[in-house]
N, C-alpha and C. Protein backbone atom coordinates (compact mmCIF):
# COMPACT_ATOMS: atom_id res chain seq x y z
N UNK A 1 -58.87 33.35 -30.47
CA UNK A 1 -58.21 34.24 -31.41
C UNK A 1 -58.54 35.69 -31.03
N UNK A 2 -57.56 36.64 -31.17
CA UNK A 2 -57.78 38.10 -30.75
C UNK A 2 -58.89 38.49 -32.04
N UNK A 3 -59.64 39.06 -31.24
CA UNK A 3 -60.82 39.36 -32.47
C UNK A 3 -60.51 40.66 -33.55
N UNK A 4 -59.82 41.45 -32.70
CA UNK A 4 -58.87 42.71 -33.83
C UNK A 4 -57.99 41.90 -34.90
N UNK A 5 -57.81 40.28 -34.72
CA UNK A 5 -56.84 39.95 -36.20
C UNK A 5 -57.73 39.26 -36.51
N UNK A 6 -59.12 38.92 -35.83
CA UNK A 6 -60.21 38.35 -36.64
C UNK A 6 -60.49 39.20 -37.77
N UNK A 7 -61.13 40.75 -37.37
CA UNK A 7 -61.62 41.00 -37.95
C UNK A 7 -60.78 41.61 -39.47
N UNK A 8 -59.44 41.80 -39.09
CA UNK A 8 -58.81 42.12 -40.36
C UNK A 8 -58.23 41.12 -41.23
N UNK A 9 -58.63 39.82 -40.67
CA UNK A 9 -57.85 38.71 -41.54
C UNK A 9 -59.14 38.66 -43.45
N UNK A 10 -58.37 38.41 -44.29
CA UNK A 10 -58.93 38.07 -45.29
C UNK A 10 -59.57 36.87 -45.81
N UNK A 11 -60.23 37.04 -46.46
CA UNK A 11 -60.89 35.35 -46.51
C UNK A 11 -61.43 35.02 -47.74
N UNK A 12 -61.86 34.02 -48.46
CA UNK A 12 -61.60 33.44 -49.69
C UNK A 12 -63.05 32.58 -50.13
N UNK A 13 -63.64 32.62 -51.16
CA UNK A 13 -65.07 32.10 -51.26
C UNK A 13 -65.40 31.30 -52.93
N UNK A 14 -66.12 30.45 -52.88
CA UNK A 14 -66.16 30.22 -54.10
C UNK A 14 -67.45 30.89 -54.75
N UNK A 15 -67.69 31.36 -55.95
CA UNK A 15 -68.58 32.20 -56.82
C UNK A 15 -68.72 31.65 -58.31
N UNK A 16 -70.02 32.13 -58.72
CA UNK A 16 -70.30 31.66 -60.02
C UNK A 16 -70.51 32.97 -60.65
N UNK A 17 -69.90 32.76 -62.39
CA UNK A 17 -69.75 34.14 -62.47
C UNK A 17 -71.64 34.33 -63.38
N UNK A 18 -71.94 35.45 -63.54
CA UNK A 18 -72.83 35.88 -63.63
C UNK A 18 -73.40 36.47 -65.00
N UNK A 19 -72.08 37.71 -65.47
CA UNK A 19 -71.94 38.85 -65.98
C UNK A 19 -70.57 38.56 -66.72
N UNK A 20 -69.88 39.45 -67.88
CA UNK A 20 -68.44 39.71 -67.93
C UNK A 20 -68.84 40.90 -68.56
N UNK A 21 -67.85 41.50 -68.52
CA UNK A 21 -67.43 43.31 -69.08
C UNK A 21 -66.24 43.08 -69.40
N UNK A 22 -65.96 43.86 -70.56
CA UNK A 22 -64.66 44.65 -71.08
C UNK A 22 -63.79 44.88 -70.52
N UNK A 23 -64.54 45.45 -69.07
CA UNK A 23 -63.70 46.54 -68.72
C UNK A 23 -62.68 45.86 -66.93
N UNK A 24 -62.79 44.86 -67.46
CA UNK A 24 -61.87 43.83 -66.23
C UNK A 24 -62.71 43.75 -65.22
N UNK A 25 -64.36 43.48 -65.11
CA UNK A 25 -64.93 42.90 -64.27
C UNK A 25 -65.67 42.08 -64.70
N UNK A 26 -66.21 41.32 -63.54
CA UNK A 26 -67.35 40.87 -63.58
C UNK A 26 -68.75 40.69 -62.53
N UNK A 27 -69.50 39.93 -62.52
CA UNK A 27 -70.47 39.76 -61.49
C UNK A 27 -70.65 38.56 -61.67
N UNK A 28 -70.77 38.12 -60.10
CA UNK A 28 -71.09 36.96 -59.63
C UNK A 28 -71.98 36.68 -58.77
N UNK A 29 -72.24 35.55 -58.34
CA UNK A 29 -73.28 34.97 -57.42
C UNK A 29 -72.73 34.38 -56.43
N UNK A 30 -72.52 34.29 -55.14
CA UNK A 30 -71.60 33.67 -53.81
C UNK A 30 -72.75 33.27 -53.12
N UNK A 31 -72.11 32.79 -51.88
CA UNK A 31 -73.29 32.37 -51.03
C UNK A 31 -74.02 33.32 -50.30
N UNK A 32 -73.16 34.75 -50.06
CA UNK A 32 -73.69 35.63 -49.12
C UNK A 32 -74.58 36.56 -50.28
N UNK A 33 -75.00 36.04 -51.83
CA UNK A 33 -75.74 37.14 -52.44
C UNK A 33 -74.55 37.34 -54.00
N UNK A 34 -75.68 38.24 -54.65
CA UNK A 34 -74.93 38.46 -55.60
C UNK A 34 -74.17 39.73 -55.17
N UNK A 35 -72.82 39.93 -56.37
CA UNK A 35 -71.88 41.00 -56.24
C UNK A 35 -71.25 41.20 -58.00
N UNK A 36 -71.69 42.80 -57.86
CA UNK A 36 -71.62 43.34 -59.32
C UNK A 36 -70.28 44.09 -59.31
N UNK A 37 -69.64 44.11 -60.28
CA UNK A 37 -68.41 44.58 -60.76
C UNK A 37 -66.88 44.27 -60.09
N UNK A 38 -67.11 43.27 -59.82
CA UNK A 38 -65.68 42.66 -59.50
C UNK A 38 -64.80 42.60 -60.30
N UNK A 39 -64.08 43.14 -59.76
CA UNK A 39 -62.45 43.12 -60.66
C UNK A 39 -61.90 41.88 -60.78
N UNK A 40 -61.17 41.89 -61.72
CA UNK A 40 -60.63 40.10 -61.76
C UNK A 40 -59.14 40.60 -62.48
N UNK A 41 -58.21 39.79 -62.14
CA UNK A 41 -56.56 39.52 -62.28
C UNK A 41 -56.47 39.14 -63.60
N UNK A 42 -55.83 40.04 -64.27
CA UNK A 42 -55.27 40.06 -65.54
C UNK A 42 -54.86 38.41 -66.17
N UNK A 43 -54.49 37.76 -65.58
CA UNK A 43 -54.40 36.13 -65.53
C UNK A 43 -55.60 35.65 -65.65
N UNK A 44 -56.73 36.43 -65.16
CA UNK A 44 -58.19 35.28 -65.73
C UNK A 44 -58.83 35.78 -66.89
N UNK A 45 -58.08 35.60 -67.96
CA UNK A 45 -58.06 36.55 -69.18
C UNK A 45 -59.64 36.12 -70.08
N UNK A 46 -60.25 34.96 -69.84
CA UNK A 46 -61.45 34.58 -70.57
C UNK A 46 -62.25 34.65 -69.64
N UNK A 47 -63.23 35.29 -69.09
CA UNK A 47 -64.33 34.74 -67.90
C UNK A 47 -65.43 34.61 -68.93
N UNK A 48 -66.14 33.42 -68.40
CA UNK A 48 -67.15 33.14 -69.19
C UNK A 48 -68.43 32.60 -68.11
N UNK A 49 -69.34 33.26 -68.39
CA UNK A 49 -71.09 33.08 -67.61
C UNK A 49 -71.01 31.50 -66.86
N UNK A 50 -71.00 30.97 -66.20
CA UNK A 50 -71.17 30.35 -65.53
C UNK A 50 -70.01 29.68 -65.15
N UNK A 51 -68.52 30.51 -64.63
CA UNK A 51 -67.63 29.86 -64.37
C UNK A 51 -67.51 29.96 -63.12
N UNK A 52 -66.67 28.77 -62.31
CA UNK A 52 -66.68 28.48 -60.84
C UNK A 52 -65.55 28.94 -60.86
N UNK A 53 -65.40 30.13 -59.62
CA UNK A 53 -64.11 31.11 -59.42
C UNK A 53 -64.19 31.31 -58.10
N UNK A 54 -62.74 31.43 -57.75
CA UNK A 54 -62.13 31.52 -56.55
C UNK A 54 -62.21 33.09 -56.32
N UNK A 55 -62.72 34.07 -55.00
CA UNK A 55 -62.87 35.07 -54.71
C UNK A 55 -62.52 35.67 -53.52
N UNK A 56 -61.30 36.07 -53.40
CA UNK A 56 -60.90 36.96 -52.35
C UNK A 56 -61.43 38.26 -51.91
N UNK A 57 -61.77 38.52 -50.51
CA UNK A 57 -62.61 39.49 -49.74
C UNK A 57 -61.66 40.06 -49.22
N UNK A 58 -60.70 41.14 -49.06
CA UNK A 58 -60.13 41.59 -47.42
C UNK A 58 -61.05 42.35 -46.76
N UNK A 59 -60.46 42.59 -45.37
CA UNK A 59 -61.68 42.89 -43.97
C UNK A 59 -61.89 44.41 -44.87
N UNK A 60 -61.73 45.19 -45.54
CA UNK A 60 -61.93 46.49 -45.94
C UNK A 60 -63.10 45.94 -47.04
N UNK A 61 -63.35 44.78 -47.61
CA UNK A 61 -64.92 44.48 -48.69
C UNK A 61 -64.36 44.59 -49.78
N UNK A 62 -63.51 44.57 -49.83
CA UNK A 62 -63.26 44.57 -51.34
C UNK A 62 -62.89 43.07 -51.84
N UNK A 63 -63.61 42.56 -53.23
CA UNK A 63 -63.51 41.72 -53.51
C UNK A 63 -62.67 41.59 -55.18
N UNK A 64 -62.13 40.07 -55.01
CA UNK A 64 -61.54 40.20 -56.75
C UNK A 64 -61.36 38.75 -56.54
N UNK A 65 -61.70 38.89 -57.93
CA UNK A 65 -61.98 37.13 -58.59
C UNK A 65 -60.11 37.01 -59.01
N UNK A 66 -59.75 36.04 -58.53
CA UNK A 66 -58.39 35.32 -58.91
C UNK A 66 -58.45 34.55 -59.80
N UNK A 67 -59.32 33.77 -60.40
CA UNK A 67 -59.24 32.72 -61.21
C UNK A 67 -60.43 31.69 -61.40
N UNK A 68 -60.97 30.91 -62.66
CA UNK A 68 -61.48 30.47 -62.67
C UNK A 68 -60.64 28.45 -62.08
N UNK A 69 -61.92 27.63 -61.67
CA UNK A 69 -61.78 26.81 -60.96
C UNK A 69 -61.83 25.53 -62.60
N UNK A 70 -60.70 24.72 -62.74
CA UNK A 70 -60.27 23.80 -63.87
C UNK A 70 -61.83 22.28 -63.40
């Protein structure tokens, strides 16, 4: 694989959430460490402390929780 579309490809992780805020984040726990104030998609309208959520990274670090896991 060309390593220039390695390094910009995006990639996807599972996380436990941690934290919730008001203010459309949260914090979680992943495998690479914890991560504070993640934004999460208007669609994951309840996050609640210990939910298993799907977490998108793009190559720029930015992360956001898509959804909790049923």
């Amino acid at each position: 694989m060309n390593r220039s579309i390695e390094q910009q490809a995006s990639r996807w992780v599972l996380a436990t959430v941690t934290a919730t805020r008001s203010d459309g984040t949260v914090d979680i726990d992943t495998p690479r460490g914890p991560v504070t104030y993640v934004r999460r998609l208007k669609s994951y309208t309840s996050p609640v402390v210990g939910d298993v959520v799907k977490v998108d990274i793009n190559s720029a670090g930015n992360w956001v929780v898509v959804g909790a896991l049923a």
